[in-house]
Protein backbone atom coordinates (compact mmCIF):
# COMPACT_ATOMS: atom_id res chain seq x y z
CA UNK A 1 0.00 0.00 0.00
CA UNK A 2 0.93 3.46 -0.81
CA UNK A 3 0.08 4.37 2.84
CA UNK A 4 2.10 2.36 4.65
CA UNK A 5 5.27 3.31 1.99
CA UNK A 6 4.63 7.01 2.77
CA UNK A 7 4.21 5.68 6.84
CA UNK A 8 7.75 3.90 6.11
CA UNK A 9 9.49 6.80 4.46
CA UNK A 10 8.69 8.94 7.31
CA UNK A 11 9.59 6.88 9.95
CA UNK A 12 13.44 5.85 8.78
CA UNK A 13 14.49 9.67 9.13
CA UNK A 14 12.62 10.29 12.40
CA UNK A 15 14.67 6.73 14.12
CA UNK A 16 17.59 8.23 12.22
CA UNK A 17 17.21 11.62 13.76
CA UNK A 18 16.07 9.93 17.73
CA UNK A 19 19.46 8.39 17.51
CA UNK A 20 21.67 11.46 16.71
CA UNK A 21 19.78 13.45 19.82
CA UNK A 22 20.60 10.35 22.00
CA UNK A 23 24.23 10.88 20.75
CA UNK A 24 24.11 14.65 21.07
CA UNK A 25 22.30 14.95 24.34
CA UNK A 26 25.43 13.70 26.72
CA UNK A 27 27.96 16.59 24.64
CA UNK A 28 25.71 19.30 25.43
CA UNK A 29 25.16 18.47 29.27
């Protein structure tokens, strides 16, 4: 489905982005 494509495309960037603030947090405290 073109739903859960879109849904999948969307979500890869946002895990990708969680993980370089988990990285980032612990530098800037």
């Amino acid at each position: 489905h073109i739903e859960s494509l879109f849904l999948f495309v969307l979500t890869v960037p946002l895990r990708f982005a969680v993980n370089a603030l988990k990285r980032a947090i612990p530098l800037f405290l």
